[in-house]
C-alpha atoms as a PDB file:
ATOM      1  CA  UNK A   1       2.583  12.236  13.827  1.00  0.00           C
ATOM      2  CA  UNK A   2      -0.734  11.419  12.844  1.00  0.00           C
ATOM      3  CA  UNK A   3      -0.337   8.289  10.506  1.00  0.00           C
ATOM      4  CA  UNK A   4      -3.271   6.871   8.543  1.00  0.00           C
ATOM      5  CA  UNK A   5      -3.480   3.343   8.173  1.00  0.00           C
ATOM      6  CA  UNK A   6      -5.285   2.155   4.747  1.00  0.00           C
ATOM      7  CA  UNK A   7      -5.790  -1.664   5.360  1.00  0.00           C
ATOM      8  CA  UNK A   8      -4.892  -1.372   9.119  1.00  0.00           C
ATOM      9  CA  UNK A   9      -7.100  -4.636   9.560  1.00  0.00           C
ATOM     10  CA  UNK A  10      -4.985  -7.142   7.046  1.00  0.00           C
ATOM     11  CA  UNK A  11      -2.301  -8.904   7.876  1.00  0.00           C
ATOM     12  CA  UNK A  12       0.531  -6.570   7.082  1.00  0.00           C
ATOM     13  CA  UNK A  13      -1.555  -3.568   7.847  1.00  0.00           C
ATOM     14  CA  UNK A  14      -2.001  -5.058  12.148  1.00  0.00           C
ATOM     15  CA  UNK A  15       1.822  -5.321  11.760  1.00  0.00           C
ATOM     16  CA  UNK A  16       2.555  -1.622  10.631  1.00  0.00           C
ATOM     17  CA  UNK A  17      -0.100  -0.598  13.483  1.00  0.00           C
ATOM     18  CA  UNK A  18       1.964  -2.680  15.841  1.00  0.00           C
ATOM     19  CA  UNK A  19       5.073  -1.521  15.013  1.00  0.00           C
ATOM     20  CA  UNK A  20       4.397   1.827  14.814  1.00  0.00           C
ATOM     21  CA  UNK A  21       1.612   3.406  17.206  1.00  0.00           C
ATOM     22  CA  UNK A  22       3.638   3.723  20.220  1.00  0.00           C
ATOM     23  CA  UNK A  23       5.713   6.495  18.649  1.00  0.00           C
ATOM     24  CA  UNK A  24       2.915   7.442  16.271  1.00  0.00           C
ATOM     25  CA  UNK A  25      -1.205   8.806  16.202  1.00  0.00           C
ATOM     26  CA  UNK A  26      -2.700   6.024  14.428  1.00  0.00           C
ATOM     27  CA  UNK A  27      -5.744   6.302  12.139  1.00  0.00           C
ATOM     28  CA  UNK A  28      -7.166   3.034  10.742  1.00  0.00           C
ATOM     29  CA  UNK A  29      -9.048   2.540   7.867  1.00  0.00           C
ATOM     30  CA  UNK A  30     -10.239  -0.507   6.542  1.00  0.00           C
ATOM     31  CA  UNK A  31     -12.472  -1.831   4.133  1.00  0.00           C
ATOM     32  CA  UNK A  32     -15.277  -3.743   5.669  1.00  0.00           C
ATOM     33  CA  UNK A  33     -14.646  -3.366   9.323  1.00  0.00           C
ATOM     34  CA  UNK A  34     -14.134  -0.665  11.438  1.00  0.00           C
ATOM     35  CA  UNK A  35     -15.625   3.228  12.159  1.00  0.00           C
ATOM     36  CA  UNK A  36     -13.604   4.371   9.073  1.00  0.00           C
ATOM     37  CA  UNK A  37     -13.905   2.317   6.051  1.00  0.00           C
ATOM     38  CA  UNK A  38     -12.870   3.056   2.264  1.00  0.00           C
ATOM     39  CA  UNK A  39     -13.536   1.542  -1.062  1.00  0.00           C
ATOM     40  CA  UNK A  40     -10.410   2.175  -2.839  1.00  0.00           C
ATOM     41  CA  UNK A  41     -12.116   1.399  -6.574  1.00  0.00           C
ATOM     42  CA  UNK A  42     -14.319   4.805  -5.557  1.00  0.00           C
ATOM     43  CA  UNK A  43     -13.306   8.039  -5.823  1.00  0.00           C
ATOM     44  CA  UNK A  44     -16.494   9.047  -3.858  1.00  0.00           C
ATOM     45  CA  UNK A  45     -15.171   6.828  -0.859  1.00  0.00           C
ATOM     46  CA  UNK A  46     -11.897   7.946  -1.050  1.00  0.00           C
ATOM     47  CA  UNK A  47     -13.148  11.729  -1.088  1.00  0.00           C
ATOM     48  CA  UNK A  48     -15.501  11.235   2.024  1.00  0.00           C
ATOM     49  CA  UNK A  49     -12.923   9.166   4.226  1.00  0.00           C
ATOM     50  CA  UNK A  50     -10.220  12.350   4.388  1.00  0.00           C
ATOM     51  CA  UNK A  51     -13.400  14.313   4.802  1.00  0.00           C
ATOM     52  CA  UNK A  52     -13.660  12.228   8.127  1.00  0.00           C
ATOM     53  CA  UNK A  53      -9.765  12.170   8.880  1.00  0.00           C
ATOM     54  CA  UNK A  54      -8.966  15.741   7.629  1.00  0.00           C
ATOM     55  CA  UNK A  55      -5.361  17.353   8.371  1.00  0.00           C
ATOM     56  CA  UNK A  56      -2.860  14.283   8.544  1.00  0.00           C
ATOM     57  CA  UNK A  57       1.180  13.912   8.884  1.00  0.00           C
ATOM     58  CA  UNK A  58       1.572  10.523   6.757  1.00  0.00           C
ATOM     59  CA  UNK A  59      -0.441   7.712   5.087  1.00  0.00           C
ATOM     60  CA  UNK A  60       0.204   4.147   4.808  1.00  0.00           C
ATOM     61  CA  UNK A  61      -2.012   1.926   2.144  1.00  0.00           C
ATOM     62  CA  UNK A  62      -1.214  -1.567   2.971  1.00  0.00           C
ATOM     63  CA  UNK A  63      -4.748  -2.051   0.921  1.00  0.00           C
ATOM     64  CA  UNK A  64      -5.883  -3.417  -2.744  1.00  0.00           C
ATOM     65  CA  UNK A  65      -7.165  -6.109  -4.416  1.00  0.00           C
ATOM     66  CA  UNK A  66      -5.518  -7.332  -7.663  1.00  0.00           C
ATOM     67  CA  UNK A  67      -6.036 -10.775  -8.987  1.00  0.00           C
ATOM     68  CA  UNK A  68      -3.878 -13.887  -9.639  1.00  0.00           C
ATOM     69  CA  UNK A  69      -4.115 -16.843 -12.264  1.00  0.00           C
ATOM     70  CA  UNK A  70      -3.400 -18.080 -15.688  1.00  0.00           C
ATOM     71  CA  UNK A  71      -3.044 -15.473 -18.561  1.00  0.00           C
ATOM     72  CA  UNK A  72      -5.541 -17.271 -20.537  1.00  0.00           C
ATOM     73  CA  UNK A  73      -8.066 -17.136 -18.165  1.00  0.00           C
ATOM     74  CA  UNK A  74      -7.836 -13.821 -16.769  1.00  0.00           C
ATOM     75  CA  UNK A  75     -11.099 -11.480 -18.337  1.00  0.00           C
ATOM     76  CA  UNK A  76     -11.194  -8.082 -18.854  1.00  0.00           C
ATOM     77  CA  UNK A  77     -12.523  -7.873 -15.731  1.00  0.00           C
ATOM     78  CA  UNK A  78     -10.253  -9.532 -13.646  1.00  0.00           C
ATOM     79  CA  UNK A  79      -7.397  -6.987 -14.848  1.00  0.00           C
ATOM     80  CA  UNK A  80      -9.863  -3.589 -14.923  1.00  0.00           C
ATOM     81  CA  UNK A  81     -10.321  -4.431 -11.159  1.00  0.00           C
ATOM     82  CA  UNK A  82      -6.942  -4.479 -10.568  1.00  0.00           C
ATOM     83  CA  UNK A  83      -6.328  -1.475 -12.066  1.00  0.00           C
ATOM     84  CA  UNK A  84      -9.682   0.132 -10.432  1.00  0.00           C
ATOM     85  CA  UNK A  85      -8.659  -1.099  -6.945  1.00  0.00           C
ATOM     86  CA  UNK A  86      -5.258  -1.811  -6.161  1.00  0.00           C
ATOM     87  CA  UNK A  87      -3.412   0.653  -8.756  1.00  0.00           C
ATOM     88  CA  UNK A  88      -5.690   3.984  -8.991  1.00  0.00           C
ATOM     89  CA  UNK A  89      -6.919   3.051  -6.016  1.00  0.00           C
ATOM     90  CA  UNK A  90      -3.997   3.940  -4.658  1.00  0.00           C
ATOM     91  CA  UNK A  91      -2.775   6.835  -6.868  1.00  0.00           C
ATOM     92  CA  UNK A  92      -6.424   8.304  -6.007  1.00  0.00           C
ATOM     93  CA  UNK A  93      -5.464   8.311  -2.006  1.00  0.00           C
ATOM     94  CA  UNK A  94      -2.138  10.352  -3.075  1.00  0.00           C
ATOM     95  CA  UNK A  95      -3.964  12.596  -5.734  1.00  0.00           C
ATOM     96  CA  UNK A  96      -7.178  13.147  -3.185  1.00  0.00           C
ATOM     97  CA  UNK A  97      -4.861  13.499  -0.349  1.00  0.00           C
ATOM     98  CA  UNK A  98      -2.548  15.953  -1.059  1.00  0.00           C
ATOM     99  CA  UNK A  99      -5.082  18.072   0.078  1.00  0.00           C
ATOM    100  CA  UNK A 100      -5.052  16.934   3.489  1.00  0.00           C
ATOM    101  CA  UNK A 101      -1.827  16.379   3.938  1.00  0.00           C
ATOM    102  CA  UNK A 102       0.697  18.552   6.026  1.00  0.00           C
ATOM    103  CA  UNK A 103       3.921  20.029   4.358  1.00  0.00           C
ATOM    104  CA  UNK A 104       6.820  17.708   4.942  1.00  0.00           C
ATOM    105  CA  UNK A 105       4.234  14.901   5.078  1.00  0.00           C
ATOM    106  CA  UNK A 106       4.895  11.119   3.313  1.00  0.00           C
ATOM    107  CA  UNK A 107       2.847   8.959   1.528  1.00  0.00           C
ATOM    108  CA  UNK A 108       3.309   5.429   1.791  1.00  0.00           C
ATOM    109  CA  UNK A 109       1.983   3.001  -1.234  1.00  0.00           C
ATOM    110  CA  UNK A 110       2.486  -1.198  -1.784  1.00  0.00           C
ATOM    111  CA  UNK A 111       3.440  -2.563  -4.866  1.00  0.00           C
ATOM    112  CA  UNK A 112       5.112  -6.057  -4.750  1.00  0.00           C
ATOM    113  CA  UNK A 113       8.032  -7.852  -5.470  1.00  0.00           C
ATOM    114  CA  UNK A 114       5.951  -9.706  -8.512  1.00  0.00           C
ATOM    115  CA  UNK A 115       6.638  -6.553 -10.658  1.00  0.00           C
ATOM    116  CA  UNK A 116      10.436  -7.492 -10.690  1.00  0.00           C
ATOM    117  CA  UNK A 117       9.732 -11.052 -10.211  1.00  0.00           C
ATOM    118  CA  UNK A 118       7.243 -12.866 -11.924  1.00  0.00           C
ATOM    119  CA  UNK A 119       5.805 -15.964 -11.642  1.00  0.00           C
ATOM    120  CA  UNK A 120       3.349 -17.992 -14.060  1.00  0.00           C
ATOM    121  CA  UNK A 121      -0.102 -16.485 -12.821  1.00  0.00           C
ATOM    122  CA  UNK A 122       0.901 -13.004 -11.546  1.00  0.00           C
ATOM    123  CA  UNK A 123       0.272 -11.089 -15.323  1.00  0.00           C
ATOM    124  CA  UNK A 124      -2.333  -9.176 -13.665  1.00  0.00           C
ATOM    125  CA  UNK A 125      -0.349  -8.591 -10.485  1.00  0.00           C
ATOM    126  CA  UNK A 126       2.760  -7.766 -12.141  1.00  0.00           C
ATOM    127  CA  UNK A 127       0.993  -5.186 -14.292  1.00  0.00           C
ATOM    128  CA  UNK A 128      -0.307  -3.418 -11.031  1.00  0.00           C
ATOM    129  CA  UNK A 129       2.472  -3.545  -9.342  1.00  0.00           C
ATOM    130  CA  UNK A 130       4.721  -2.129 -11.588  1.00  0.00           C
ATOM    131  CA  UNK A 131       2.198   0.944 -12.270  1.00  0.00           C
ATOM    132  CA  UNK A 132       2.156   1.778  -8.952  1.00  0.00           C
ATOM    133  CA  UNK A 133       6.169   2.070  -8.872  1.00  0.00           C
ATOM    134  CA  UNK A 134       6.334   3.707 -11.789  1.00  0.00           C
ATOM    135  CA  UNK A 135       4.060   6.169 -10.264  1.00  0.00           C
ATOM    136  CA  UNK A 136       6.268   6.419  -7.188  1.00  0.00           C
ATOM    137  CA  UNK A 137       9.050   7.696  -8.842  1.00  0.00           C
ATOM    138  CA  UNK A 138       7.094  10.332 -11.188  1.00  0.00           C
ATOM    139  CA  UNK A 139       5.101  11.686  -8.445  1.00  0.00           C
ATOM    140  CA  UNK A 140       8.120  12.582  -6.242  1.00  0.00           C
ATOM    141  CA  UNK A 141       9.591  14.955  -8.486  1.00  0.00           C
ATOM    142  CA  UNK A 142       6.261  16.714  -8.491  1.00  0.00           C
ATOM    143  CA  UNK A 143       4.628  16.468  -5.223  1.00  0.00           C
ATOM    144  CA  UNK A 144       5.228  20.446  -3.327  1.00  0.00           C
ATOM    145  CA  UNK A 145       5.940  21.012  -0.089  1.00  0.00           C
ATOM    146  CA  UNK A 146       8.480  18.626   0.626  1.00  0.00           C
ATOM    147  CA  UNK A 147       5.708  16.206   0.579  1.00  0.00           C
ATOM    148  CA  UNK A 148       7.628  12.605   0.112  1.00  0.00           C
ATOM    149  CA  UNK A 149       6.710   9.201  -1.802  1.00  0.00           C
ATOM    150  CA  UNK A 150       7.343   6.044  -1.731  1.00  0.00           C
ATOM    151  CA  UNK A 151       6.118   2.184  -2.012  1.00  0.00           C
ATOM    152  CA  UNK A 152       6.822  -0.598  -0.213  1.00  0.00           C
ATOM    153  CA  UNK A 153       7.118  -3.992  -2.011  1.00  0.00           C
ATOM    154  CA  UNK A 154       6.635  -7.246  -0.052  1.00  0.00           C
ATOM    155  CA  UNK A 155       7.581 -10.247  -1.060  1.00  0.00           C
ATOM    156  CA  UNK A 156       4.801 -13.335   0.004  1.00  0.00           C
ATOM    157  CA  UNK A 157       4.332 -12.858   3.649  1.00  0.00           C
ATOM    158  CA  UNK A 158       4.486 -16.108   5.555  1.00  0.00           C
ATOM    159  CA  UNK A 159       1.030 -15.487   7.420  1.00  0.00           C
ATOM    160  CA  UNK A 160      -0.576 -15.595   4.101  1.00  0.00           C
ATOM    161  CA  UNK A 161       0.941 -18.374   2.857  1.00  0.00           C
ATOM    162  CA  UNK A 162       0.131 -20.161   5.553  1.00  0.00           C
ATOM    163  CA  UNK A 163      -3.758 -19.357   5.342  1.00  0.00           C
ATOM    164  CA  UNK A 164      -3.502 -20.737   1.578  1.00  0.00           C
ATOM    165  CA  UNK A 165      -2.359 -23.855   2.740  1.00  0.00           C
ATOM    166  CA  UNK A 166       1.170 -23.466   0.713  1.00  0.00           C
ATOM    167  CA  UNK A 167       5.093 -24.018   1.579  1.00  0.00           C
ATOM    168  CA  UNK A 168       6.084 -21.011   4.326  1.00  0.00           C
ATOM    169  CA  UNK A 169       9.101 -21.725   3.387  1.00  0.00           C
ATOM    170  CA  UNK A 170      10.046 -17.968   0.745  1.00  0.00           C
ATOM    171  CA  UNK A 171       7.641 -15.888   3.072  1.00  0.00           C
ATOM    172  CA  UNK A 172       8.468 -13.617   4.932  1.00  0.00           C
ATOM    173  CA  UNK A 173       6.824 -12.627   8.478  1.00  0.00           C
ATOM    174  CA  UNK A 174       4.226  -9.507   8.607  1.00  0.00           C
ATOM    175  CA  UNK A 175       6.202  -8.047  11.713  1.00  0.00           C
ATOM    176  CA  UNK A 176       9.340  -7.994   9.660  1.00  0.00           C
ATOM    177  CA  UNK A 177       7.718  -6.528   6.058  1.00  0.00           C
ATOM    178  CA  UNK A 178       6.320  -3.987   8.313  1.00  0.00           C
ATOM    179  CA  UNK A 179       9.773  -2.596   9.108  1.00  0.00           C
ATOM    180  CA  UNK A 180       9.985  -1.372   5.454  1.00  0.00           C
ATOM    181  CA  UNK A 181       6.765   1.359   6.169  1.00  0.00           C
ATOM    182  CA  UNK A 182       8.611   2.769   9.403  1.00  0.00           C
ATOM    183  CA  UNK A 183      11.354   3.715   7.121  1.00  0.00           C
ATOM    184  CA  UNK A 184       8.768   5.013   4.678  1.00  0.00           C
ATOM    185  CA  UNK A 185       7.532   7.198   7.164  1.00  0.00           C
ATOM    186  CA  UNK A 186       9.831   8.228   9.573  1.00  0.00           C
ATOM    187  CA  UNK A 187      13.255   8.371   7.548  1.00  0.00           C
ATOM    188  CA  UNK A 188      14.246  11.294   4.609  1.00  0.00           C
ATOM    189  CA  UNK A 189      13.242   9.134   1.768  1.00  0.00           C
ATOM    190  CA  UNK A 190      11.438  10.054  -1.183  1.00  0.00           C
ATOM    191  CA  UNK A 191      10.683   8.201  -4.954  1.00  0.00           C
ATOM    192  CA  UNK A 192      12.082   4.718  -3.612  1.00  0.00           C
ATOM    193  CA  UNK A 193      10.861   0.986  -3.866  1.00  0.00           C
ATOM    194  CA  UNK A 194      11.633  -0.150  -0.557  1.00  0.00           C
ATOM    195  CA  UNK A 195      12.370  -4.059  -0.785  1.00  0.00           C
ATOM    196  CA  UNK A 196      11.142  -5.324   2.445  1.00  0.00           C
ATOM    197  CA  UNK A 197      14.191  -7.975   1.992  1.00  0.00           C
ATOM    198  CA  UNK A 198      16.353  -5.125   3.076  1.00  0.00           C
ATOM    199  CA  UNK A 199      15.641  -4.260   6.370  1.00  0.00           C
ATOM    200  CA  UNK A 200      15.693  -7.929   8.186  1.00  0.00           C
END
Protein backbone atom coordinates (compact mmCIF):
# COMPACT_ATOMS: atom_id res chain seq x y z
CA UNK A 1 0.00 0.00 0.00
CA UNK A 2 1.03 3.38 -0.41
CA UNK A 3 0.97 4.88 3.22
CA UNK A 4 1.49 8.60 3.85
CA UNK A 5 3.32 9.55 6.75
CA UNK A 6 2.21 13.14 8.28
CA UNK A 7 5.03 13.83 10.88
CA UNK A 8 7.24 10.94 9.54
CA UNK A 9 10.27 13.02 11.02
CA UNK A 10 9.06 13.13 14.97
CA UNK A 11 9.64 10.78 17.24
CA UNK A 12 6.64 8.54 16.92
CA UNK A 13 6.28 9.31 13.28
CA UNK A 14 10.42 7.50 12.57
CA UNK A 15 8.81 4.66 14.62
CA UNK A 16 5.60 4.09 12.41
CA UNK A 17 8.11 4.48 9.28
CA UNK A 18 10.21 1.82 10.93
CA UNK A 19 7.75 -0.42 11.69
CA UNK A 20 5.95 -0.31 8.78
CA UNK A 21 7.86 0.34 5.33
CA UNK A 22 9.08 -3.05 4.76
CA UNK A 23 5.56 -4.30 4.07
CA UNK A 24 4.38 -0.85 3.03
CA UNK A 25 5.14 2.30 0.15
CA UNK A 26 6.02 4.97 2.44
CA UNK A 27 5.38 8.68 1.79
CA UNK A 28 6.78 11.15 4.35
CA UNK A 29 5.70 14.37 5.07
CA UNK A 30 6.94 16.58 7.53
CA UNK A 31 6.81 19.96 8.57
CA UNK A 32 10.10 21.69 8.26
CA UNK A 33 12.29 19.07 6.78
CA UNK A 34 12.08 17.02 3.99
CA UNK A 35 10.96 17.18 -0.09
CA UNK A 36 7.29 17.09 1.11
CA UNK A 37 6.39 19.37 3.84
CA UNK A 38 2.82 20.53 5.21
CA UNK A 39 1.53 23.19 7.46
CA UNK A 40 -1.32 21.55 9.04
CA UNK A 41 -2.93 25.16 10.41
CA UNK A 42 -3.28 25.81 6.29
CA UNK A 43 -5.71 24.61 4.24
CA UNK A 44 -3.63 25.93 1.24
CA UNK A 45 -0.70 23.53 2.41
CA UNK A 46 -2.74 20.80 3.03
CA UNK A 47 -4.45 21.22 -0.55
CA UNK A 48 -1.00 21.46 -2.43
CA UNK A 49 0.78 18.47 -0.51
CA UNK A 50 -1.96 15.66 -1.95
CA UNK A 51 -1.56 17.69 -5.09
CA UNK A 52 2.15 16.38 -4.86
CA UNK A 53 1.22 12.80 -3.40
CA UNK A 54 -2.03 12.27 -5.42
CA UNK A 55 -3.81 8.66 -5.43
CA UNK A 56 -2.89 7.04 -1.93
CA UNK A 57 -4.00 3.64 0.01
CA UNK A 58 -3.76 5.07 3.76
CA UNK A 59 -2.59 8.10 5.80
CA UNK A 60 -1.00 8.32 9.06
CA UNK A 61 -0.81 11.98 10.94
CA UNK A 62 1.47 11.44 13.77
CA UNK A 63 1.63 15.54 13.43
CA UNK A 64 0.19 18.74 15.49
CA UNK A 65 1.01 21.16 17.76
CA UNK A 66 -1.28 21.85 20.76
CA UNK A 67 -0.08 23.58 23.84
CA UNK A 68 0.39 22.71 27.55
CA UNK A 69 0.27 24.86 30.87
CA UNK A 70 -1.78 26.41 33.55
CA UNK A 71 -5.49 27.30 32.75
CA UNK A 72 -4.93 30.73 33.89
CA UNK A 73 -2.32 31.43 31.73
CA UNK A 74 -3.28 29.91 28.60
CA UNK A 75 -4.50 33.05 25.91
CA UNK A 76 -6.77 32.86 23.34
CA UNK A 77 -4.12 32.15 21.34
CA UNK A 78 -2.53 29.41 22.84
CA UNK A 79 -5.96 27.35 22.53
CA UNK A 80 -7.00 28.84 18.74
CA UNK A 81 -3.62 27.23 17.72
CA UNK A 82 -4.47 24.17 19.00
CA UNK A 83 -7.50 24.02 17.45
CA UNK A 84 -5.94 25.56 14.04
CA UNK A 85 -3.11 22.97 14.08
CA UNK A 86 -3.44 19.89 15.84
CA UNK A 87 -7.44 19.45 15.70
CA UNK A 88 -8.63 20.88 12.11
CA UNK A 89 -5.47 20.36 11.14
CA UNK A 90 -6.12 17.08 11.16
CA UNK A 91 -9.85 16.85 10.25
CA UNK A 92 -8.65 19.09 7.13
CA UNK A 93 -6.13 16.06 5.94
CA UNK A 94 -9.35 13.63 6.19
CA UNK A 95 -11.86 16.23 4.64
CA UNK A 96 -9.08 17.32 1.77
CA UNK A 97 -8.12 13.79 1.37
CA UNK A 98 -10.93 11.91 0.70
CA UNK A 99 -10.34 12.98 -2.57
CA UNK A 100 -7.23 11.22 -3.01
CA UNK A 101 -7.83 8.45 -1.32
CA UNK A 102 -8.53 4.87 -2.80
CA UNK A 103 -11.83 2.95 -1.90
CA UNK A 104 -11.20 0.65 1.01
CA UNK A 105 -8.50 3.14 2.08
CA UNK A 106 -7.88 4.21 6.11
CA UNK A 107 -7.15 7.23 7.66
CA UNK A 108 -5.12 7.29 10.60
CA UNK A 109 -5.41 10.46 13.18
CA UNK A 110 -3.61 11.05 17.00
CA UNK A 111 -5.43 12.23 19.75
CA UNK A 112 -4.00 11.39 23.25
CA UNK A 113 -4.63 9.72 26.26
CA UNK A 114 -4.97 13.42 28.06
CA UNK A 115 -8.59 13.55 26.68
CA UNK A 116 -9.54 10.64 29.11
CA UNK A 117 -6.89 11.53 31.48
CA UNK A 118 -6.14 14.80 32.53
CA UNK A 119 -3.61 16.32 34.28
CA UNK A 120 -3.26 20.01 35.79
CA UNK A 121 -1.89 21.86 32.57
CA UNK A 122 -3.34 19.76 29.70
CA UNK A 123 -6.93 22.08 29.39
CA UNK A 124 -5.81 22.94 26.05
CA UNK A 125 -4.60 19.45 25.18
CA UNK A 126 -7.48 17.72 26.54
CA UNK A 127 -9.83 19.94 24.55
CA UNK A 128 -7.97 18.87 21.25
CA UNK A 129 -7.74 15.69 21.90
CA UNK A 130 -11.05 14.90 22.65
CA UNK A 131 -12.32 16.82 19.34
CA UNK A 132 -10.38 14.86 17.32
CA UNK A 133 -12.04 11.51 18.82
CA UNK A 134 -15.15 12.74 18.74
CA UNK A 135 -14.57 13.33 15.15
CA UNK A 136 -13.33 9.77 14.69
CA UNK A 137 -16.34 8.23 15.55
CA UNK A 138 -18.79 10.70 13.50
CA UNK A 139 -16.80 10.55 10.44
CA UNK A 140 -16.88 6.72 10.17
CA UNK A 141 -20.43 6.40 9.80
CA UNK A 142 -20.15 8.81 6.93
CA UNK A 143 -17.01 8.34 5.10
CA UNK A 144 -18.14 6.14 1.41
CA UNK A 145 -16.39 3.65 -0.03
CA UNK A 146 -15.49 1.58 2.72
CA UNK A 147 -13.07 4.25 3.47
CA UNK A 148 -12.10 3.55 7.40
CA UNK A 149 -11.19 5.93 10.50
CA UNK A 150 -9.58 5.89 13.29
CA UNK A 151 -7.11 7.68 15.97
CA UNK A 152 -4.49 6.55 17.80
CA UNK A 153 -3.97 7.88 21.37
CA UNK A 154 -0.51 7.71 23.00
CA UNK A 155 0.11 8.00 26.23
CA UNK A 156 3.72 10.17 27.07
CA UNK A 157 6.27 8.42 25.02
CA UNK A 158 9.44 7.76 26.94
CA UNK A 159 11.78 9.41 24.18
CA UNK A 160 10.05 12.60 24.89
CA UNK A 161 10.15 12.52 28.29
CA UNK A 162 13.44 11.96 28.29
CA UNK A 163 14.33 15.10 26.02
CA UNK A 164 12.29 17.23 28.75
CA UNK A 165 14.47 16.17 31.29
CA UNK A 166 11.41 14.38 33.34
CA UNK A 167 10.84 10.80 35.16
CA UNK A 168 10.73 7.96 32.08
CA UNK A 169 9.30 6.16 34.36
CA UNK A 170 4.87 6.26 32.81
CA UNK A 171 6.30 6.56 29.15
CA UNK A 172 6.03 4.47 26.94
CA UNK A 173 8.67 3.65 24.01
CA UNK A 174 7.99 5.17 20.30
CA UNK A 175 8.64 1.59 18.75
CA UNK A 176 5.92 0.19 20.91
CA UNK A 177 3.09 3.28 20.46
CA UNK A 178 3.82 2.73 16.90
CA UNK A 179 2.27 -0.74 16.98
CA UNK A 180 -1.16 0.93 17.55
CA UNK A 181 -0.96 2.70 13.65
CA UNK A 182 -0.13 -0.85 12.03
CA UNK A 183 -3.38 -1.95 13.39
CA UNK A 184 -4.90 1.31 12.18
CA UNK A 185 -3.86 0.56 8.89
CA UNK A 186 -3.59 -2.83 8.11
CA UNK A 187 -6.47 -4.49 10.31
CA UNK A 188 -10.65 -4.13 9.56
CA UNK A 189 -11.09 -1.36 12.00
CA UNK A 190 -13.05 1.61 11.64
CA UNK A 191 -14.44 4.64 14.31
CA UNK A 192 -12.02 3.32 17.19
CA UNK A 193 -9.60 5.07 19.75
CA UNK A 194 -6.85 2.77 19.69
CA UNK A 195 -5.07 2.95 23.25
CA UNK A 196 -1.53 2.34 22.44
CA UNK A 197 -1.53 0.55 26.09
CA UNK A 198 -3.20 -2.28 24.31
CA UNK A 199 -1.03 -3.69 21.99
CA UNK A 200 2.36 -4.15 24.24
Amino acid sequence: MKVVVIGATGTIGQAVVRLISSHHDIVGVSHSRGKLRVDLASKDSIRTLFKEVGPFDALISAAGVARFGPLAELSDDDFRLSLDNKLMGQVNLVRMGRDYIRDRGSFTLTSGVLSREPTAGSAAISLVNAGIEAFVRAAALELPHDIRINAVSPVWVTETLKALGRDTAGGMPADQVALAYRESVERNRTGEILDVRQFV
